[in-house]
Protein backbone atom coordinates (compact mmCIF):
# COMPACT_ATOMS: atom_id res chain seq x y z
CA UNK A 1 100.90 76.86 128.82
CA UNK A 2 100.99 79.74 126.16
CA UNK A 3 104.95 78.84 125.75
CA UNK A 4 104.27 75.26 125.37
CA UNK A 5 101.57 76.38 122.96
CA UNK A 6 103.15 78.80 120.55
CA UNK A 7 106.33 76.25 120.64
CA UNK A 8 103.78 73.49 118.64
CA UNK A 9 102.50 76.25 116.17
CA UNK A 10 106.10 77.18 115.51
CA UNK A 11 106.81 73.42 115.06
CA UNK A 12 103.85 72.44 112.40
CA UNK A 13 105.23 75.93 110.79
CA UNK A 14 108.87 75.22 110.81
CA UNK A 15 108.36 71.50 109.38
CA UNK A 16 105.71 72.93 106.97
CA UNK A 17 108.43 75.04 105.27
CA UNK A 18 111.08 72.61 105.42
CA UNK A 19 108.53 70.22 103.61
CA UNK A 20 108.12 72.49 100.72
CA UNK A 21 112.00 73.49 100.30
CA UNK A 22 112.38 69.44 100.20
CA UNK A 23 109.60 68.51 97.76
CA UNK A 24 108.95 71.83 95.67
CA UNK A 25 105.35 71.68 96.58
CA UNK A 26 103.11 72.33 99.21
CA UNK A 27 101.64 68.85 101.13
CA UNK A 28 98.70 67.29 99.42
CA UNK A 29 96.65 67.10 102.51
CA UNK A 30 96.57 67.99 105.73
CA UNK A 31 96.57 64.15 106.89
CA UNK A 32 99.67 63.15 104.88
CA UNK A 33 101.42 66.20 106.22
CA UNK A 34 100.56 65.27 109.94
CA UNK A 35 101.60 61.35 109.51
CA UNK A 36 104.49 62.96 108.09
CA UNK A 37 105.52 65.40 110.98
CA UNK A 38 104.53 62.93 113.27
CA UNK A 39 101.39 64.58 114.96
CA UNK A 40 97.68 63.87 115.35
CA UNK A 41 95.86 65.95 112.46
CA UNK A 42 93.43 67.50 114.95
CA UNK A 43 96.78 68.90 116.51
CA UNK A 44 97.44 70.83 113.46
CA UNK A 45 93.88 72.40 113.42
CA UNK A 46 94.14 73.88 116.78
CA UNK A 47 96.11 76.45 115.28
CA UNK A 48 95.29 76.54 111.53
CA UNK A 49 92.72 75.66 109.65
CA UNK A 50 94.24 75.01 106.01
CA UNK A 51 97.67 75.11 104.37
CA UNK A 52 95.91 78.82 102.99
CA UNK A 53 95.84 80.29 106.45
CA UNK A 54 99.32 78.26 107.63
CA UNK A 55 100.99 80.01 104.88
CA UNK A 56 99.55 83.79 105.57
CA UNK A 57 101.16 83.27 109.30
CA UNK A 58 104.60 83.06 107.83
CA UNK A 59 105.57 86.16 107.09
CA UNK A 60 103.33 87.58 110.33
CA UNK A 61 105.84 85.60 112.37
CA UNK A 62 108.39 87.25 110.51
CA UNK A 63 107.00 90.61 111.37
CA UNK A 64 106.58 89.42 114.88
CA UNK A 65 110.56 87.79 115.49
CA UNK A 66 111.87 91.23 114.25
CA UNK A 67 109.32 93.10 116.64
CA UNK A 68 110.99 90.84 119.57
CA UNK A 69 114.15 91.30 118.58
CA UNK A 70 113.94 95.21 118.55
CA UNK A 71 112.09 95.57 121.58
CA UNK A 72 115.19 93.83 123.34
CA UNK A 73 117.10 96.71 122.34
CA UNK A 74 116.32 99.27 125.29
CA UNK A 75 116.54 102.44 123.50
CA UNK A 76 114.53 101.71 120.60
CA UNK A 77 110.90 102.83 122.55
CA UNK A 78 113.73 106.05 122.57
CA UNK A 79 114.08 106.00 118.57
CA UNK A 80 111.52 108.68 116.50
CA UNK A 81 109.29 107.20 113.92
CA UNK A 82 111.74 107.34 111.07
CA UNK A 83 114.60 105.30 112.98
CA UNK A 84 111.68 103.09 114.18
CA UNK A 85 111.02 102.29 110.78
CA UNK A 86 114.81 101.71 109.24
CA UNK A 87 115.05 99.46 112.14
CA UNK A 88 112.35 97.33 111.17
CA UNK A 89 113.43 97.19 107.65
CA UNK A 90 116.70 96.61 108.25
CA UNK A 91 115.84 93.50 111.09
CA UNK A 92 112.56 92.25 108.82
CA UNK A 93 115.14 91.70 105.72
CA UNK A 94 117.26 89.98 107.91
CA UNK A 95 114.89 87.41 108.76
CA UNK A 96 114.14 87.18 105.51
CA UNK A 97 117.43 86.62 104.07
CA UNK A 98 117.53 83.54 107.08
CA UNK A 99 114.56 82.20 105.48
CA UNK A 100 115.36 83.47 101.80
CA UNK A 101 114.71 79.90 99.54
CA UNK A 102 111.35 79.65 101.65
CA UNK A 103 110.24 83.20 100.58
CA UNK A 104 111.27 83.03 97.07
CA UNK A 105 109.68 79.43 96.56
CA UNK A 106 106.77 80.92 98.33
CA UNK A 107 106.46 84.39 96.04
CA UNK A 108 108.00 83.42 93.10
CA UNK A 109 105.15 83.28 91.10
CA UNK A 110 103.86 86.34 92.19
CA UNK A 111 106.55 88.74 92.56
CA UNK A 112 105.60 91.33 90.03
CA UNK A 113 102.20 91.64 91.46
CA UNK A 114 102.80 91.21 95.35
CA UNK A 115 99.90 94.10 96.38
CA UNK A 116 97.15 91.59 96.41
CA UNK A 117 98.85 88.31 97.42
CA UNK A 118 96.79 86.23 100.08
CA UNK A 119 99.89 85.15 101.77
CA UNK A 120 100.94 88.65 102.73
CA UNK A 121 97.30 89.86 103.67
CA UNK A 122 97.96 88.86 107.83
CA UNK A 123 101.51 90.67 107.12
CA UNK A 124 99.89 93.76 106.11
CA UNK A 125 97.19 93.86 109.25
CA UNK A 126 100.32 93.61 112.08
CA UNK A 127 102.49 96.12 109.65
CA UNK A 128 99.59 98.93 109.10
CA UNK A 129 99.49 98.55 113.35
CA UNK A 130 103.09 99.13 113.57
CA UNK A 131 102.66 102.21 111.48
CA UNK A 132 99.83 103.46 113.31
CA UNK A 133 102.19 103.64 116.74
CA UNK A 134 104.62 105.04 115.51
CA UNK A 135 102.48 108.42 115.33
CA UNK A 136 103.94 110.10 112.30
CA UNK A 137 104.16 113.62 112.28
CA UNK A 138 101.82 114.87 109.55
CA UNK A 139 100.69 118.19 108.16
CA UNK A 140 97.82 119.46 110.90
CA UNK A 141 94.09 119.49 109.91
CA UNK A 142 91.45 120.74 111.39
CA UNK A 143 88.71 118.42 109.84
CA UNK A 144 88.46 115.31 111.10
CA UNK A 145 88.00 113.32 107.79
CA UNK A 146 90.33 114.75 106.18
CA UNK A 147 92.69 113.24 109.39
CA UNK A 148 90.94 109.74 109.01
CA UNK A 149 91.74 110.09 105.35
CA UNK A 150 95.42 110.98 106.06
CA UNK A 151 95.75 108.40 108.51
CA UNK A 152 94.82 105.76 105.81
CA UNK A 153 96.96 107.30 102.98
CA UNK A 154 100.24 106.85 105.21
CA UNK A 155 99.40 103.15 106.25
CA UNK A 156 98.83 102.23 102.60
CA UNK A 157 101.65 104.58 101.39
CA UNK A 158 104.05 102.77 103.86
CA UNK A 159 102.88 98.91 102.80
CA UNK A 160 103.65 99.83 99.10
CA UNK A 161 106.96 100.76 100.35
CA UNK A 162 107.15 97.11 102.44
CA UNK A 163 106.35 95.14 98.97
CA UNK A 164 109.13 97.33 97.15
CA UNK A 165 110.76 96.70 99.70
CA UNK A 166 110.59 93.06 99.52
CA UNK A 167 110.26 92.91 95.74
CA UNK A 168 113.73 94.81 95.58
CA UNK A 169 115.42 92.25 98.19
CA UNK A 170 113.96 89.26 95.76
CA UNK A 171 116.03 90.79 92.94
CA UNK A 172 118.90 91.60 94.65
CA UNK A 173 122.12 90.04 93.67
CA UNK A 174 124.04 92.34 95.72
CA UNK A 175 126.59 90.55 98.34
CA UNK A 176 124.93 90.73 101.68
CA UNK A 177 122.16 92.39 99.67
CA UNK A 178 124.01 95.66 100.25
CA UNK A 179 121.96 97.30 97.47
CA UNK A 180 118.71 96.67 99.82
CA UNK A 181 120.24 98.42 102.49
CA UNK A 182 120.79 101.02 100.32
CA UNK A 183 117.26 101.18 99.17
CA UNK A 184 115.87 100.73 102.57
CA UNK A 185 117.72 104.70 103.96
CA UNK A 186 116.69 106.36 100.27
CA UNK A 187 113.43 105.24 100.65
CA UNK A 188 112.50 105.81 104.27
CA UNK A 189 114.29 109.29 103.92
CA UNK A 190 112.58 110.20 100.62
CA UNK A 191 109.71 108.77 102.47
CA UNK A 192 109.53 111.33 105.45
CA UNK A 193 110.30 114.21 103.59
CA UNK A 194 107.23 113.84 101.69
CA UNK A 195 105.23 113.34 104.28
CA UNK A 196 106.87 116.45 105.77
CA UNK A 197 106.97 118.73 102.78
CA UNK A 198 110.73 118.43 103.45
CA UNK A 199 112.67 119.29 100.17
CA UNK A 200 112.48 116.22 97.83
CA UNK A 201 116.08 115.67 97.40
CA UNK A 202 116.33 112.26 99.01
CA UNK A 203 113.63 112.11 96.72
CA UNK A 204 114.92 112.51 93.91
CA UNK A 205 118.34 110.99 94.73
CA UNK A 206 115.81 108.00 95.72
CA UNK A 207 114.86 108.26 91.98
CA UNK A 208 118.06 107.75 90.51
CA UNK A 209 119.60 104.80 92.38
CA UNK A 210 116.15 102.79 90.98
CA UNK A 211 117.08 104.07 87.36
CA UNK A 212 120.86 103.41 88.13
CA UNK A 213 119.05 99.42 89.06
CA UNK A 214 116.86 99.00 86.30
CA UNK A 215 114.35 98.04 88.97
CA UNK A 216 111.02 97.41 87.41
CA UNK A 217 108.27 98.20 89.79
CA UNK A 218 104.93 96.35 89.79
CA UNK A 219 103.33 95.69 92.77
């Protein structure tokens, strides 16, 4: 039953994008759309209750097809948090790039000012969880707000990274957006050596491959 369920939500989602690569434009109603797709309209309110909310489960479903996909790789519950975390980049850009016209229709009009974008808001919820199992290794303290505090730092210092991220892949011309790769290990490095009090030379070598790009950061 929960197959047969999530198979219809991945349907109304599927033909929803396909519907705005085709026309440009999101549906005018929620009605047209159904007669359209060629199910009852109270069908596509069992699982969403506007285009609004349809459109923030995108790129959750991204977030969750990568998850699967990792997690049939056996020794990634073996990786350590940073490897964790370059695999996820590395397989959530891939699903992107399958999905690439839908994304950049989607976020083109927001691109230089992704932080606060409804669409990504369901994104950020799974991806702050995602950060918060991978149990980072953190500089010890004693005082337990100052932990809470810490916690909360890294979850939103790791999202900002997502958007760039994702703001760097929208601007990539690179073939097989190589140059995303690239910024994926320099940033995840530079990343964990922060957050380690590591010495900041991925850091700083981080800091001149985005001068090298020209890449104009605002999130």
């Amino acid at each position: 039953m929960e197959t047969q369920k999530e198979t219809s939500k991945m349907t109304i989602v599927s033909k929803y994008m396909d519907t705005v690569l085709e026309t440009g434009v999101k549906p005018t109603s929620i009605y047209k759309f159904s007669k359209e797709i060629e199910i009852e309209e109270k069908d596509f309110y069992k699982f969403f209750s506007s285009f609004e909310q349809l459109e923030k489960s995108v790129f959750s479903i991204f977030f969750e097809n990568a998850m699967s996909l990792l997690k049939k790789n056996e020794d990634f519950n073996e990786y350590n948090a940073k490897n964790k975390l370059l695999s996820f980049y590395f397989t959530f850009t891939e699903i992107l790039t399958s999905n690439r016209s839908y994304v950049l229709l989607a976020l083109k009009e927001s691109k230089n000012s992704l932080k606060n974008l409804k669409q990504l808001q369901d994104l950020k919820r799974v991806f702050s969880d995602f950060i918060s199992e991978l149990e980072i290794d953190t500089l010890d303290f004693k005082q337990e707000r100052i932990k809470k505090i810490q916690h909360k730092g890294i979850q939103e210092g790791f999202w900002i990274q997502l958007l760039m991220i994702l703001k760097f892949w929208m601007e990539d011309n690179s073939t097989s957006f190589e140059k995303t790769d690239v910024f994926i290990e320099k940033s995840v490095h530079a990343s964990f050596d922060i957050i380690n009090t590591a010495p900041v030379k991925s850091f700083l070598d981080l800091g001149k491959f985005l001068l090298k790009e020209k890449m104009d950061f605002k999130l």
